[in-house]
Structures are given as C-alpha cells and as structure tokens.
Protein backbone atom coordinates (compact mmCIF):
# COMPACT_ATOMS: atom_id res chain seq x y z
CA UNK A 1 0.00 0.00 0.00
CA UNK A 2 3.25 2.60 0.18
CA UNK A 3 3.59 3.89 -3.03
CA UNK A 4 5.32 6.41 -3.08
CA UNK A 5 4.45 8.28 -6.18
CA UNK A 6 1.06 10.36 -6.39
CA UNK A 7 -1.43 11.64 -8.81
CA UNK A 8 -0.36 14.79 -7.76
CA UNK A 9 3.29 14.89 -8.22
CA UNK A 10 2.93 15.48 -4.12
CA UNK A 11 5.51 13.40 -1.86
CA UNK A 12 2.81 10.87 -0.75
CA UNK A 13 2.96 11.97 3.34
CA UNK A 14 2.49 15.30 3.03
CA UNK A 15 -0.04 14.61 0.77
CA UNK A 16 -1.31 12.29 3.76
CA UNK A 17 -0.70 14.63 6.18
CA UNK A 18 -2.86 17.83 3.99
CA UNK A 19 -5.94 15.18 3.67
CA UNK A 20 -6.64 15.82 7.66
CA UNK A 21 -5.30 19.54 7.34
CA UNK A 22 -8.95 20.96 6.60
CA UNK A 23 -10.75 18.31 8.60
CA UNK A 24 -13.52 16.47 6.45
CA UNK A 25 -13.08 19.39 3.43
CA UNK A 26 -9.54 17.54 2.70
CA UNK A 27 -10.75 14.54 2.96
CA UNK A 28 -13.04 14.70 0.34
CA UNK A 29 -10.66 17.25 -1.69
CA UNK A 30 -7.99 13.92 -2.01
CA UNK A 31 -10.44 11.41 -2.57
CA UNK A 32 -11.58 13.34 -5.76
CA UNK A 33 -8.20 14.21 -6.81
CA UNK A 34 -5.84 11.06 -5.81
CA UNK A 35 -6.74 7.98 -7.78
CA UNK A 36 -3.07 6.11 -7.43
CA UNK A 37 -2.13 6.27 -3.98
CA UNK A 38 -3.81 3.81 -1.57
CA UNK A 39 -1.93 5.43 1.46
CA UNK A 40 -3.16 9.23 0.89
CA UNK A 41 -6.85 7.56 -0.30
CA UNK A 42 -6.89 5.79 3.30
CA UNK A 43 -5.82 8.75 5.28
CA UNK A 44 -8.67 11.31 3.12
CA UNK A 45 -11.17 8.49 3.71
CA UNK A 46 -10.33 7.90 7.84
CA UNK A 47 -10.65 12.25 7.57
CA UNK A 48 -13.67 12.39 6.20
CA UNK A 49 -15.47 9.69 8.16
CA UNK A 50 -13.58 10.60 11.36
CA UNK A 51 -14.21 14.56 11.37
CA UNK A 52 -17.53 14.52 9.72
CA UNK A 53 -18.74 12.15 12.53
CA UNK A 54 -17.53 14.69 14.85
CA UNK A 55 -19.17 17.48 13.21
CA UNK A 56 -22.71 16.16 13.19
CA UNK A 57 -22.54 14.46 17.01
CA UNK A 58 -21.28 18.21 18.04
CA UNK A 59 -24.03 19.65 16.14
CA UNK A 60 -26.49 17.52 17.29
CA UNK A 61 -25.39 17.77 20.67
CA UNK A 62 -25.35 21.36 20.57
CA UNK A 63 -29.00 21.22 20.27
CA UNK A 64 -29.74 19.40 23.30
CA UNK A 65 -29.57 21.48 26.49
CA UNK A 66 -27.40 21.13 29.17
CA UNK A 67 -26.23 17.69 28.55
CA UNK A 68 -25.81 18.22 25.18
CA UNK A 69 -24.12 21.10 25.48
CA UNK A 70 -21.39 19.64 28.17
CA UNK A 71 -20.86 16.72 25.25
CA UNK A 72 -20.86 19.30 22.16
CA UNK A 73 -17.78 21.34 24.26
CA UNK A 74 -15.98 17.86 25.17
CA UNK A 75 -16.50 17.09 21.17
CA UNK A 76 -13.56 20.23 20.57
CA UNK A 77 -10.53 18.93 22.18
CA UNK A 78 -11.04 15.34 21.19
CA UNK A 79 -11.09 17.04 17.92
CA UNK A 80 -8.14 18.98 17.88
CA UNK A 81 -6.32 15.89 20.02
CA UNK A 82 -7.38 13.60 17.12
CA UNK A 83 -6.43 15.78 14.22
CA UNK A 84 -3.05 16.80 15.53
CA UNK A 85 -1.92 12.86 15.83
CA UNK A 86 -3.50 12.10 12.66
CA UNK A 87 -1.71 14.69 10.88
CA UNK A 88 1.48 13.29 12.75
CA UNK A 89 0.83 9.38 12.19
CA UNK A 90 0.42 10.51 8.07
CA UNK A 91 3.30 12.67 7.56
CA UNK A 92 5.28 9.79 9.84
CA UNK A 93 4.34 7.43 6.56
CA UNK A 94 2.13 4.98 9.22
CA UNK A 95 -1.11 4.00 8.03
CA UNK A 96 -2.17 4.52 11.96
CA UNK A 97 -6.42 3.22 12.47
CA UNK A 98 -8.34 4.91 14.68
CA UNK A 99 -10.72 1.71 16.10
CA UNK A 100 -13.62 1.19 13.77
CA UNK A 101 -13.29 4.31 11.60
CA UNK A 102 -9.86 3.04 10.55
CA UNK A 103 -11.12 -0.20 9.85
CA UNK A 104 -14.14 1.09 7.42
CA UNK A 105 -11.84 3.43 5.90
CA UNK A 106 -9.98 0.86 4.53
CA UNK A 107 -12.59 -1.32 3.61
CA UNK A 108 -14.02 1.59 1.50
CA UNK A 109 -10.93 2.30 -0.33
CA UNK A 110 -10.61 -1.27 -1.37
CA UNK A 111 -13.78 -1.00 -3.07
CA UNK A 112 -13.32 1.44 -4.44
C-alpha cells in the first residue's frame, strides 16, 4: 500500500498529512483528486469519516440542552487531540487506524 508516487506529483505523506489539514473538506478534496495512492486515499477516507462524525454528534449535541451542550464542548478537544496525531501518524508514513473508523476506511478504499 506505500507507493510512493502520487497523482499529484505530491511526496505521498504530506499529501497524507494535507488530507486531515482541513478536517472532512480535505478529505473529500484527495479522494476526488488522488486515484493512485492507496496510502493518501486511506488517510482522506479515515478524515472524512472521522471529522464529519464529529461534526454532526457536536451539532447535534449542541442542540440538546445542558447535557448536550457539556458533550458538544468535550467534542472540541477530542477534535483537535485527534487531528493533531492524525496529521502526525500521516506525515510519519504509518497508516495509523483509529478503532472502527480506521477499519471502514480501509474497507471503502478497497472497493473502491
């Protein structure tokens, strides 16, 4: 799955690393453009299905008072935790899985 070369003439882990810079945006930005690269497809797929899920549970959340509120808050730093070891784990070249996302990630790229 480490090819090194890219669709984009882009070394393939910063390429990795830019499909979590923008959260889900990037993620859907490098499934679009990157059709050779298995590595940078897996890391824009585990962004998009990671950070989107996070988006919608903290909107959701946000509309539920109190409670909802406490969770939407919590929803930020697990965020920003999440994105900044991502973003780390890609540019590293490991194809690091987050449990369950990771796994469906992959799966999707394959049939793709």
């Amino acid at each position: 799955m480490n090819n090194k070369t890219t669709a984009l003439g882009i070394d393939q882990n910063l390429e990795a690393l830019l499909c979590y810079a923008g959260i889900w945006l990037t993620g859907i930005l490098f499934l679009v453009l990157e059709k050779e690269n298995d590595y940078v497809r897996f890391h824009a797929m585990q962004s998009l299905v990671t950070f989107l899920a996070l988006f919608i549970l903290g909107t959701v959340f946000g509309i539920i008072p109190i409670i909802g509120w406490i969770l939407s808050i919590l929803i930020t730093p697990l965020g920003i935790v999440l994105w900044l070891i991502l973003m780390y784990k890609a540019y590293s070249g490991e194809e690091w899985k987050l449990p369950i996302v990771g796994d469906f990630a992959s799966e999707q790229i394959h049939k793709m």
